[in-house]
N, C-alpha and C. Protein backbone atom coordinates (compact mmCIF):
# COMPACT_ATOMS: atom_id res chain seq x y z
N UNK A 1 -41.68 -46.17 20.78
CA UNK A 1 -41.59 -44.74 20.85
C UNK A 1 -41.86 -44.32 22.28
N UNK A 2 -41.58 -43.30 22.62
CA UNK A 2 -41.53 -42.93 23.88
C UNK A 2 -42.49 -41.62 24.19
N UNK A 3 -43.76 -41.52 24.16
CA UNK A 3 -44.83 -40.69 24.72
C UNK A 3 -45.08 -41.01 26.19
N UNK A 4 -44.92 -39.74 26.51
CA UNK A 4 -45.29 -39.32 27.99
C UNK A 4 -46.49 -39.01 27.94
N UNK A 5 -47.02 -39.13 29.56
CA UNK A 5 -48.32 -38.50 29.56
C UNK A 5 -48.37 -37.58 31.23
N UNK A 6 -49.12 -36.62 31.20
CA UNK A 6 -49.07 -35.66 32.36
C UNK A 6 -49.99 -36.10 33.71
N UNK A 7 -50.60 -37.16 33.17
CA UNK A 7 -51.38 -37.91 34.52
C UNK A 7 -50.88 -38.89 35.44
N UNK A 8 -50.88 -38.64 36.57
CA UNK A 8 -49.99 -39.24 37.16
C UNK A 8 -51.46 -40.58 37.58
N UNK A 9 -52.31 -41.26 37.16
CA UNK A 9 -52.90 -41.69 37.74
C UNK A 9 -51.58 -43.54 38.16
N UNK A 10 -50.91 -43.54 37.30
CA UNK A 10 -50.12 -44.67 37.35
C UNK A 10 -49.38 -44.87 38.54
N UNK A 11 -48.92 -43.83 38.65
CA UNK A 11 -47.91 -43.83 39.98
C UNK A 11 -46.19 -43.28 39.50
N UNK A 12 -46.45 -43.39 38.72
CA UNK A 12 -45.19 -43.63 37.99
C UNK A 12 -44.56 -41.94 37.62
N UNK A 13 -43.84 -41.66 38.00
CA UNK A 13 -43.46 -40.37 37.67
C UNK A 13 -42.03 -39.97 37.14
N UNK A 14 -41.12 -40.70 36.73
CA UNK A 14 -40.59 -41.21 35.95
C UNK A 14 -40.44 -40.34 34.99
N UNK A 15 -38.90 -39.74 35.01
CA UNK A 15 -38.12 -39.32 33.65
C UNK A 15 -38.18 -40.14 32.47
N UNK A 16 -38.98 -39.54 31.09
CA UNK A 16 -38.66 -40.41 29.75
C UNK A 16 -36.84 -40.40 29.28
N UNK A 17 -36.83 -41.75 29.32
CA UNK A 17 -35.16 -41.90 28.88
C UNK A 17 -35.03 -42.43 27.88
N UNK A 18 -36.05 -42.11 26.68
CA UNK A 18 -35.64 -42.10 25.22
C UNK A 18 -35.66 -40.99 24.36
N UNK A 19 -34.70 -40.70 22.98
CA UNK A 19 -35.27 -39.31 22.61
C UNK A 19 -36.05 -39.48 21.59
N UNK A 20 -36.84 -38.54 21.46
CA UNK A 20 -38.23 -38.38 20.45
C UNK A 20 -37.11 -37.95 19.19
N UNK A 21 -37.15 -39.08 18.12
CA UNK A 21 -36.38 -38.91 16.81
C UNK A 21 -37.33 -38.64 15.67
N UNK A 22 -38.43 -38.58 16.09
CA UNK A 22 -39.07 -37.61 14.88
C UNK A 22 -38.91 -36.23 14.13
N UNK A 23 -38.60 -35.27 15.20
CA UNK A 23 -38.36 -34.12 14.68
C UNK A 23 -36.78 -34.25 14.05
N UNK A 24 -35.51 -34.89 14.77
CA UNK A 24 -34.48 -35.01 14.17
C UNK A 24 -34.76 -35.92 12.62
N UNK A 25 -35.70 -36.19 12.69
CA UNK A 25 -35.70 -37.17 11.18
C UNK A 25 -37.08 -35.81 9.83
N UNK A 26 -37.55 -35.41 10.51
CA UNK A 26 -38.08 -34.03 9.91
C UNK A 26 -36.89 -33.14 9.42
N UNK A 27 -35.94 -33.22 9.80
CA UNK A 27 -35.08 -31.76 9.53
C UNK A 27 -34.22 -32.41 8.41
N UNK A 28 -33.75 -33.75 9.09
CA UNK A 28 -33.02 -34.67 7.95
C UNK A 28 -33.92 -35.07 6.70
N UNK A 29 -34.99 -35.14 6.50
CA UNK A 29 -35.30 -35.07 5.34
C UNK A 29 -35.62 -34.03 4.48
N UNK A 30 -35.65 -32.71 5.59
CA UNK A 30 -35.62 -31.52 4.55
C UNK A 30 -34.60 -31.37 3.78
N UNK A 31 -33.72 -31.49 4.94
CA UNK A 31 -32.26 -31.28 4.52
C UNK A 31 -31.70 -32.07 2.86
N UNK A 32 -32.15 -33.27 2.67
CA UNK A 32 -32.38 -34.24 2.28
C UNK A 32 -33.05 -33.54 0.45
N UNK A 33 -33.74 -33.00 0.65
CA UNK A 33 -34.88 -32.51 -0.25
C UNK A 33 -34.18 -31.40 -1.29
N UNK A 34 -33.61 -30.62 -0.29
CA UNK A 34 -33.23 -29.26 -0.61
C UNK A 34 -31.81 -30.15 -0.95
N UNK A 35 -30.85 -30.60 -0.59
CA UNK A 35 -30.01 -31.00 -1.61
C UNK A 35 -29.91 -31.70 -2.85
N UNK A 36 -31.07 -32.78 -2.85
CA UNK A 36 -31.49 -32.80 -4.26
C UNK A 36 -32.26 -32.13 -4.76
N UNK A 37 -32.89 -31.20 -4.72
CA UNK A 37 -33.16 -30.17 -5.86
C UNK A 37 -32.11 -29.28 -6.15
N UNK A 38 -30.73 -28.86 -5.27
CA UNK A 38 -29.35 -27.82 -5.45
C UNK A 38 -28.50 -28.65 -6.29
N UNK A 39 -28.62 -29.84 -6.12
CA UNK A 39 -27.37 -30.36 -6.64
C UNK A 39 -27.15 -30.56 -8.20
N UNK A 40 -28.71 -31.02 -8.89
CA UNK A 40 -28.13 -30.42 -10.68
C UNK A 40 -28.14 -29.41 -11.03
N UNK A 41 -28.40 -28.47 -9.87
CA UNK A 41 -28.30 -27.17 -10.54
C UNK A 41 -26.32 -26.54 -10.33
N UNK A 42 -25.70 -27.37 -9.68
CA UNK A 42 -24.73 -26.88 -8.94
C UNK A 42 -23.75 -27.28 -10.57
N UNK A 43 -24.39 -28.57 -10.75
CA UNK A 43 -23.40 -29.40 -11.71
C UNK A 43 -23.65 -28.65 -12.88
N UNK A 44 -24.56 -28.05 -13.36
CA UNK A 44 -24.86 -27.96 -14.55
C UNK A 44 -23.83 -26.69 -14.66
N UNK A 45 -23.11 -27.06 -15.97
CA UNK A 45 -22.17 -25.31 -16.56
C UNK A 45 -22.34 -25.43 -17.55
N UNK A 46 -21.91 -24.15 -18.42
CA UNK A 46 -21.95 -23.65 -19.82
C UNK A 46 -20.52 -23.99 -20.13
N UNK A 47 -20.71 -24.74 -21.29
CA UNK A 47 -18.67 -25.08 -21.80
C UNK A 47 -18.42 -23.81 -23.15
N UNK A 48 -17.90 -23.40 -22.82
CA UNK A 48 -16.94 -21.72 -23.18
C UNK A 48 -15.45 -22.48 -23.60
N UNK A 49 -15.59 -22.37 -25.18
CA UNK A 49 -14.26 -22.57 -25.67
C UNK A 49 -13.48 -21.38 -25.27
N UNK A 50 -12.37 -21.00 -24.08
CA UNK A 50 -11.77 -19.86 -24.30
C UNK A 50 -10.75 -20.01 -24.97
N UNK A 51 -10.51 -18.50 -25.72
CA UNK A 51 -9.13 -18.81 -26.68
C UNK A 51 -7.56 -18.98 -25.58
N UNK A 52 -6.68 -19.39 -25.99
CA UNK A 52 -5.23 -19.43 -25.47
C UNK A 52 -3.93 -18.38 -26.35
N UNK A 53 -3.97 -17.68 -25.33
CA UNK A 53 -2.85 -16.85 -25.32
C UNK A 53 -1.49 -16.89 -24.59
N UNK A 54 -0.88 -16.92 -25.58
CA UNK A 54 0.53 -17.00 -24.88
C UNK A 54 1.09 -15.74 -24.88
N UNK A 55 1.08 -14.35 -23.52
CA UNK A 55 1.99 -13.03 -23.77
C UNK A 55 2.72 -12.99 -22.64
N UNK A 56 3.79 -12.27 -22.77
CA UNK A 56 4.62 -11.90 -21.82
C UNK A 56 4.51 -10.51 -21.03
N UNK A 57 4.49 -10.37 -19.78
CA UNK A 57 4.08 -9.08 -19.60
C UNK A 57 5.42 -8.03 -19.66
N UNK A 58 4.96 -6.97 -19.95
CA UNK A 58 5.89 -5.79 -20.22
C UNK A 58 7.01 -5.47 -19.53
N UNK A 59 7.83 -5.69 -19.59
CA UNK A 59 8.79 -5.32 -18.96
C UNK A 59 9.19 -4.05 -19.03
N UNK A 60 9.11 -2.78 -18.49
CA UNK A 60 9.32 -1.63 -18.42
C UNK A 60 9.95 -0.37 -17.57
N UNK A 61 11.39 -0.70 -17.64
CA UNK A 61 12.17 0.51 -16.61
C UNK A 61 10.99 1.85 -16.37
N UNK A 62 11.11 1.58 -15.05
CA UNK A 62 10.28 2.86 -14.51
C UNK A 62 11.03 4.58 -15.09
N UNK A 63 10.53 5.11 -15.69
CA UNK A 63 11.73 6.64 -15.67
C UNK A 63 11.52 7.20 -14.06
N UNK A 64 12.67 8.15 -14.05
CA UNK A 64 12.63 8.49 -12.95
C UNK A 64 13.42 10.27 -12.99
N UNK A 65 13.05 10.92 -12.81
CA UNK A 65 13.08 12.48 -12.85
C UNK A 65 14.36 12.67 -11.80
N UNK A 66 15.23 13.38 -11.66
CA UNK A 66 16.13 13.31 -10.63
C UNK A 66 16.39 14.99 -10.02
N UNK A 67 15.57 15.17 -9.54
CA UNK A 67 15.31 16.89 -9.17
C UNK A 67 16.06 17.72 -7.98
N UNK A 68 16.96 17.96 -8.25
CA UNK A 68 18.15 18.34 -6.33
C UNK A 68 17.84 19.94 -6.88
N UNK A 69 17.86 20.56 -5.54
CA UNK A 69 18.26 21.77 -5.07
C UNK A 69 19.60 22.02 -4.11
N UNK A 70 20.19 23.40 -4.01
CA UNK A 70 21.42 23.20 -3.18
C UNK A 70 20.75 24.26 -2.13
N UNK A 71 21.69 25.13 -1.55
CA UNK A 71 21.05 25.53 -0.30
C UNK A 71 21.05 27.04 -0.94
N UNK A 72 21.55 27.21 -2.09
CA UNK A 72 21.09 28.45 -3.06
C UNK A 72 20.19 28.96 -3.67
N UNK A 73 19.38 27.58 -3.40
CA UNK A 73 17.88 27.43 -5.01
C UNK A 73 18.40 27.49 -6.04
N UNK A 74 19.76 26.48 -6.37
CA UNK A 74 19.97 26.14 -8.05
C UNK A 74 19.34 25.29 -7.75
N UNK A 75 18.82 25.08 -9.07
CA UNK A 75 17.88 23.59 -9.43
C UNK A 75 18.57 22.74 -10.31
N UNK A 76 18.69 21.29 -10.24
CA UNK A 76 19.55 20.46 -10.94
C UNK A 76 18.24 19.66 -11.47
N UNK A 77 18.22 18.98 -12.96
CA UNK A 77 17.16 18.17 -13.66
C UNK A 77 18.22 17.50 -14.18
N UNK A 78 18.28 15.66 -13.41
CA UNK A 78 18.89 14.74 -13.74
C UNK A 78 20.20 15.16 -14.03
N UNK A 79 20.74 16.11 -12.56
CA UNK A 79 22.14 16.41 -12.68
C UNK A 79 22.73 17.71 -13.68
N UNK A 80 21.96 18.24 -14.03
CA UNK A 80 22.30 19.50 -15.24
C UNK A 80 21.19 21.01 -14.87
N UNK A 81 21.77 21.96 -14.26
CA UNK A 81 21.45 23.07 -14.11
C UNK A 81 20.14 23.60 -14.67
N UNK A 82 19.46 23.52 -14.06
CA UNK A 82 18.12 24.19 -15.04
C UNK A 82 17.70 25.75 -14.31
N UNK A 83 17.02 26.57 -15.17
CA UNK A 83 16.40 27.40 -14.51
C UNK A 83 14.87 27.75 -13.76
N UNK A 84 14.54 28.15 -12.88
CA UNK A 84 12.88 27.86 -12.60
C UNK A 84 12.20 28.10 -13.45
N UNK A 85 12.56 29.03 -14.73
CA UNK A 85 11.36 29.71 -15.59
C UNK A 85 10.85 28.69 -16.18
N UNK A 86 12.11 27.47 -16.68
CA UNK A 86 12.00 26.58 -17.62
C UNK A 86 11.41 24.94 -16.93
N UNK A 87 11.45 25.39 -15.68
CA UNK A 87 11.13 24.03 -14.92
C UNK A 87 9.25 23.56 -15.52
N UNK A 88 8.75 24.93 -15.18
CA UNK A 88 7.20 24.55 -15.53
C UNK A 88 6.77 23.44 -17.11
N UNK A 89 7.42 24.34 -17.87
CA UNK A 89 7.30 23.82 -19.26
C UNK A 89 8.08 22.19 -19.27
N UNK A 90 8.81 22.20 -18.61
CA UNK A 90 9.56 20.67 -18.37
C UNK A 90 8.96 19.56 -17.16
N UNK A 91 7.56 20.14 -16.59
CA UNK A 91 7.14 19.36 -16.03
C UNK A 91 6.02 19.17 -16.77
N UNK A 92 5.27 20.07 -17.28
CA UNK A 92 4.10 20.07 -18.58
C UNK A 92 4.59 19.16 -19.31
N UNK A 93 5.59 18.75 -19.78
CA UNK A 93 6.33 17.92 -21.17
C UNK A 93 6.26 16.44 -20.26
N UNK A 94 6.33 16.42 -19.44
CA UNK A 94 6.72 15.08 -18.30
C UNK A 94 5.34 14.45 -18.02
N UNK A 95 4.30 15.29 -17.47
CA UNK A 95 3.43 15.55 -16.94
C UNK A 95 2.29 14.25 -18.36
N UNK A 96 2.17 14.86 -19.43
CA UNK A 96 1.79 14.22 -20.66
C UNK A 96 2.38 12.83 -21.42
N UNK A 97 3.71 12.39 -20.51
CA UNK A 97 4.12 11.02 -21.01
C UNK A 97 3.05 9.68 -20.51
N UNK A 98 2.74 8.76 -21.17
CA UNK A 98 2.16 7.57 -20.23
C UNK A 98 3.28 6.72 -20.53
N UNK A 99 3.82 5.92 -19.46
CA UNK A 99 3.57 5.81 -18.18
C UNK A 99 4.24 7.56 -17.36
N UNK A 100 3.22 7.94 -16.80
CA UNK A 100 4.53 9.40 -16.04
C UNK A 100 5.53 9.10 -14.99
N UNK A 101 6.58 9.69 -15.68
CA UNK A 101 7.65 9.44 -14.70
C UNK A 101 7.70 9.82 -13.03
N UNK A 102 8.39 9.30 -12.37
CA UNK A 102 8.25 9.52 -10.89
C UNK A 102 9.69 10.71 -10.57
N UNK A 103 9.13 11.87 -9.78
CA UNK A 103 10.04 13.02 -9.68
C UNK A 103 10.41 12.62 -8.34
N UNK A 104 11.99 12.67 -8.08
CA UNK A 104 12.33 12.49 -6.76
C UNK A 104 13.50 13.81 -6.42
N UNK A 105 12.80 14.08 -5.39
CA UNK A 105 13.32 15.75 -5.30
C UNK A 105 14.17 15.48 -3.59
N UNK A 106 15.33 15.77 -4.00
CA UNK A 106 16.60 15.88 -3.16
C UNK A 106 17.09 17.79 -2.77
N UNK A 107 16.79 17.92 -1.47
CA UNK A 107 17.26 19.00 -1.44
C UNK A 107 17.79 19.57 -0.06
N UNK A 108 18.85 20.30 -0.23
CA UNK A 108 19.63 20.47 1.09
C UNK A 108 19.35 20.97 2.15
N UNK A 109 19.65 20.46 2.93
CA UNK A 109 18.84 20.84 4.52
C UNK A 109 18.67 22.02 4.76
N UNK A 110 19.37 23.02 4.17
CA UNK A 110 19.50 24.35 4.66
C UNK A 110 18.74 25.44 3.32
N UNK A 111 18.27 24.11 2.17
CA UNK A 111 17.33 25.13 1.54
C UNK A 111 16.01 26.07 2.13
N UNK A 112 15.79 27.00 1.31
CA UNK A 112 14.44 27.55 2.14
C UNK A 112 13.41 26.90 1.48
N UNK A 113 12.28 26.84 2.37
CA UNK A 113 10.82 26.06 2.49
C UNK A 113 10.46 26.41 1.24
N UNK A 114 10.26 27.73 1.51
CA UNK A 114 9.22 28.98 0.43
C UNK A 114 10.22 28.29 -1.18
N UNK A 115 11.15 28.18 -1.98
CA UNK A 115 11.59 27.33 -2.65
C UNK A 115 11.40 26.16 -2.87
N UNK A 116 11.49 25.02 -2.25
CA UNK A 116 11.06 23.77 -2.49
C UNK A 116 9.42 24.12 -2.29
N UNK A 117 8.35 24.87 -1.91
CA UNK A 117 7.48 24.26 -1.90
C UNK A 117 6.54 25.18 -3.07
N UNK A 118 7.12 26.45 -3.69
CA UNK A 118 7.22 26.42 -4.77
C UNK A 118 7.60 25.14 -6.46
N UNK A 119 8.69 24.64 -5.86
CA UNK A 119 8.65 24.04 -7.15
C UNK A 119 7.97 22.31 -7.18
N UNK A 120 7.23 21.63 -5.68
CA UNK A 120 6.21 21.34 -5.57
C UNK A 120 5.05 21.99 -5.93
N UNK A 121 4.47 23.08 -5.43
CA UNK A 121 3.06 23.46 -6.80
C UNK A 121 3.35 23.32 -7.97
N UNK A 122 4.60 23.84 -8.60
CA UNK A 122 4.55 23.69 -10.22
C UNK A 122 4.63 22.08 -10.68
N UNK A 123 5.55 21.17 -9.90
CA UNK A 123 4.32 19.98 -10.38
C UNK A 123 3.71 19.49 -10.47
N UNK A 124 2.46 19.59 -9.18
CA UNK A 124 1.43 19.29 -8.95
C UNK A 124 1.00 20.13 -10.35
N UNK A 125 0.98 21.41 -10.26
CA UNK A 125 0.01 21.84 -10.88
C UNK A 125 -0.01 21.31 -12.83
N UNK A 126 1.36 21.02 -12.89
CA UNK A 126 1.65 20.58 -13.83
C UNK A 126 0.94 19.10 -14.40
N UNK A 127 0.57 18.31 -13.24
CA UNK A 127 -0.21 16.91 -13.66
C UNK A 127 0.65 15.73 -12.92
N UNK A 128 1.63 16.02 -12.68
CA UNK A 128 2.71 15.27 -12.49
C UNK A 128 2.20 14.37 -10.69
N UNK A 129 2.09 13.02 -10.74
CA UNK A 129 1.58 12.66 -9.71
C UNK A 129 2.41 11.76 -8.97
N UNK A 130 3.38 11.28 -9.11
CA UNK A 130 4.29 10.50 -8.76
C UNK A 130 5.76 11.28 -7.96
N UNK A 131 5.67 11.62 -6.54
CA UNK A 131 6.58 12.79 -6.63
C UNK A 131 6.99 12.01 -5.25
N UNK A 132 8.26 12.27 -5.06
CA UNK A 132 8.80 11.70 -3.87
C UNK A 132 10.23 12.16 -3.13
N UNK A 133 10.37 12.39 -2.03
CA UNK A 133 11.55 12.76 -1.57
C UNK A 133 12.69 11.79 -1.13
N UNK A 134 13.98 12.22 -1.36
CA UNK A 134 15.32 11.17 -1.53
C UNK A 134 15.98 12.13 0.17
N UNK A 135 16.19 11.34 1.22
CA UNK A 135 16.56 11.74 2.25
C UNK A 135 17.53 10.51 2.63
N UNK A 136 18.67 10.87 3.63
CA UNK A 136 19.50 10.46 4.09
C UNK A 136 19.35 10.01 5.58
N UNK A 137 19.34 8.44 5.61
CA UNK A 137 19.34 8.16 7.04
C UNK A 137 20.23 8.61 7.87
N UNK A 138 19.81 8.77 8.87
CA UNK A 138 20.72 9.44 10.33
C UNK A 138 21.17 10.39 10.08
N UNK A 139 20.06 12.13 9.66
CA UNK A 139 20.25 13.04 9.43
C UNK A 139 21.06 13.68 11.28
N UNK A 140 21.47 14.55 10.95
CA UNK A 140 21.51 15.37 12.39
C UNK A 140 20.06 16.06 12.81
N UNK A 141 18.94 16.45 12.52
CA UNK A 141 17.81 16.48 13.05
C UNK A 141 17.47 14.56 13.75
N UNK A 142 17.36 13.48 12.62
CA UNK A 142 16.94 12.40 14.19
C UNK A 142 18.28 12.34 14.99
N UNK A 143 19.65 12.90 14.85
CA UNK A 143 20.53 12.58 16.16
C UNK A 143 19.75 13.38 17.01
N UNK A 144 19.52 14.78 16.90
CA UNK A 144 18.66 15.51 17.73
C UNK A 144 17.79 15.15 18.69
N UNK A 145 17.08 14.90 18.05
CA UNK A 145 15.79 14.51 18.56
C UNK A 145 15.91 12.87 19.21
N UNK A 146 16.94 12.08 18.93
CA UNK A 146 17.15 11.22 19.68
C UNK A 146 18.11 11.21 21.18
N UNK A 147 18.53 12.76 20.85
CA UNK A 147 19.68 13.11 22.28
C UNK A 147 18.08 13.56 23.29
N UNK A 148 17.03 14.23 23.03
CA UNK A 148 16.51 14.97 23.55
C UNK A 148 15.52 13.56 24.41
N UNK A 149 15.55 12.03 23.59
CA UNK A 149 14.69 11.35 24.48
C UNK A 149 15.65 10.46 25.12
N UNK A 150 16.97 10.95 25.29
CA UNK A 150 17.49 10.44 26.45
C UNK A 150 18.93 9.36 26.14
N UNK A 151 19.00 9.28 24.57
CA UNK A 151 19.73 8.30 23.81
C UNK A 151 21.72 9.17 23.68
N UNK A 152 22.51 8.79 24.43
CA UNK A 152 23.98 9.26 24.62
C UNK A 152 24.46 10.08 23.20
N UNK A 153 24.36 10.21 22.36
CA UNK A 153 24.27 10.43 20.82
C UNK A 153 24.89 9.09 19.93
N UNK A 154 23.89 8.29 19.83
CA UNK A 154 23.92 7.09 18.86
C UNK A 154 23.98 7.24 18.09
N UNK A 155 23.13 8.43 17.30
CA UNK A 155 22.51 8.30 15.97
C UNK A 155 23.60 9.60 15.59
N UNK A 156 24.76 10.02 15.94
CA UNK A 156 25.78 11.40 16.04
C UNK A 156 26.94 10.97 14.82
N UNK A 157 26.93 11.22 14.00
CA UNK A 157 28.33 10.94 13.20
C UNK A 157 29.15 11.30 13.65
N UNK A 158 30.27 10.24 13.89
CA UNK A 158 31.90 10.36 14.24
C UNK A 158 32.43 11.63 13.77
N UNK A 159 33.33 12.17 14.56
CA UNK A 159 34.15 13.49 14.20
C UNK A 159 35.42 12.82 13.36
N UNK A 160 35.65 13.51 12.32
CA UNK A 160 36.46 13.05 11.42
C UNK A 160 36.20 12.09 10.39
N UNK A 161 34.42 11.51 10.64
CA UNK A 161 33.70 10.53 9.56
C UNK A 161 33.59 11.34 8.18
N UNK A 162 34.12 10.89 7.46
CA UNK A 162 33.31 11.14 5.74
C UNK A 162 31.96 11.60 5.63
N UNK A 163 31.36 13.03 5.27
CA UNK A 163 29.93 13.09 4.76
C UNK A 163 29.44 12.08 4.05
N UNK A 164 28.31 11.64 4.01
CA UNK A 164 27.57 10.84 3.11
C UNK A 164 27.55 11.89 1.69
N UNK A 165 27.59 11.10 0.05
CA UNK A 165 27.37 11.64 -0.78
C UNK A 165 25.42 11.56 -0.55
N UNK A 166 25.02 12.53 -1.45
CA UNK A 166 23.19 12.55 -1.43
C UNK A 166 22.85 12.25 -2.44
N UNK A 167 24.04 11.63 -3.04
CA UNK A 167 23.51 10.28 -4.42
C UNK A 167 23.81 8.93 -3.91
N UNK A 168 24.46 8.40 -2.31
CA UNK A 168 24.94 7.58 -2.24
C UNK A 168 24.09 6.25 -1.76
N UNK A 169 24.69 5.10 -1.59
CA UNK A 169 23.93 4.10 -1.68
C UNK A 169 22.56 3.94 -0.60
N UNK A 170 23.19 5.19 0.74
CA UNK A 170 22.44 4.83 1.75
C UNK A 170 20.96 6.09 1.78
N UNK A 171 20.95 6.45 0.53
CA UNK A 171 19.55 7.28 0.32
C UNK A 171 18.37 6.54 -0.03
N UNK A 172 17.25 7.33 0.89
CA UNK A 172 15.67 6.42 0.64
C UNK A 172 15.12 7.00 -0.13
N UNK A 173 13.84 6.60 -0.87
CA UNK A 173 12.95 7.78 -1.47
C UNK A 173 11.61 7.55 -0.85
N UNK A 174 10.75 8.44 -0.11
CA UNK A 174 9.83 8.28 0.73
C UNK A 174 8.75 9.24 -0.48
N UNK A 175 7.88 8.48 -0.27
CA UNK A 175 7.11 9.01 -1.50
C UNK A 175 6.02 10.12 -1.04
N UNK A 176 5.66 11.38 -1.61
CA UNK A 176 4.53 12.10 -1.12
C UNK A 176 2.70 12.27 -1.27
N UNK A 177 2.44 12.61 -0.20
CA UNK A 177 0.56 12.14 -0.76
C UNK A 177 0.47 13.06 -1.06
């Protein structure tokens, strides 16, 4: 073993060039200790017959509400003319299904605010929580706003191009908080 001592009466002054393995052999036997006392406790379990079930999960078409306005404030419900009086009572009726259907409200650029955000309160207020807007990529507002940061008009529909239909394939539905 290798004990030093602080008296130099020897002469000898001399770095100890062994290491003191006592304390490394202290830690290793704690170490040592404490894993056998963890380890039947680690092994030990409770055996739990669980039962076996075989189910399939639900397969269930989402419904989906199909709500357009034109730039008149007619209101269309899944394509068929409705009136506002009758909208409330038809979101109350919606509002009470489980699972509730998801309302996706399409409406023309040139509707007024004060309209669409009317017949948003009545379904909120109605219960109805799943509500989302159906918009058309590469409106003329982002060509706009993409001429204004400097872009030649990229985002500009061709003169003489076909309108997009606002049922057509290239509509998103961006959902609302």
């Amino acid at each position: 073993m290798a004990f030093g001592s602080f008296d130099q009466k020897n002469g000898s002054a001399s770095p100890m060039t062994e290491i003191n393995m006592v304390p490394l052999i202290d830690v290793m036997l704690v170490l040592l200790v404490i894993f056998i006392i963890t380890a039947p406790l680690m092994a030990h379990s409770i055996k739990i017959d669980l039962p076996q079930v075989s189910s399939k999960p639900v397969e269930q078409e989402p419904v989906v509400i199909d709500l357009a306005m034109d730039k008149s404030g007619t209101i269309y419900w899944n394509d068929a003319p409705v009136e506002q009086s009758d909208l409330r009572e038809m979101f109350v009726n919606e509002g009470k299904q489980d699972p509730q259907p998801e309302l996706r409200i399409r409406a023309d650029a040139d509707t007024r605010y004060e309209a669409l955000a009317q017949v948003l309160s009545m379904a909120k207020g109605s219960g109805l929580k799943k509500l989302g807007f159906i918009t058309q990529p590469g409106s003329e507002s982002a060509a706009g706003s993409s001429e204004k940061a400097g872009d030649s008009g990229a985002g500009k529909p061709q003169a003489g191009a076909p309108a997009a239909s606002s049922a057509g394939a290239g509509a998103a539905a961006t959902p609302a908080q």
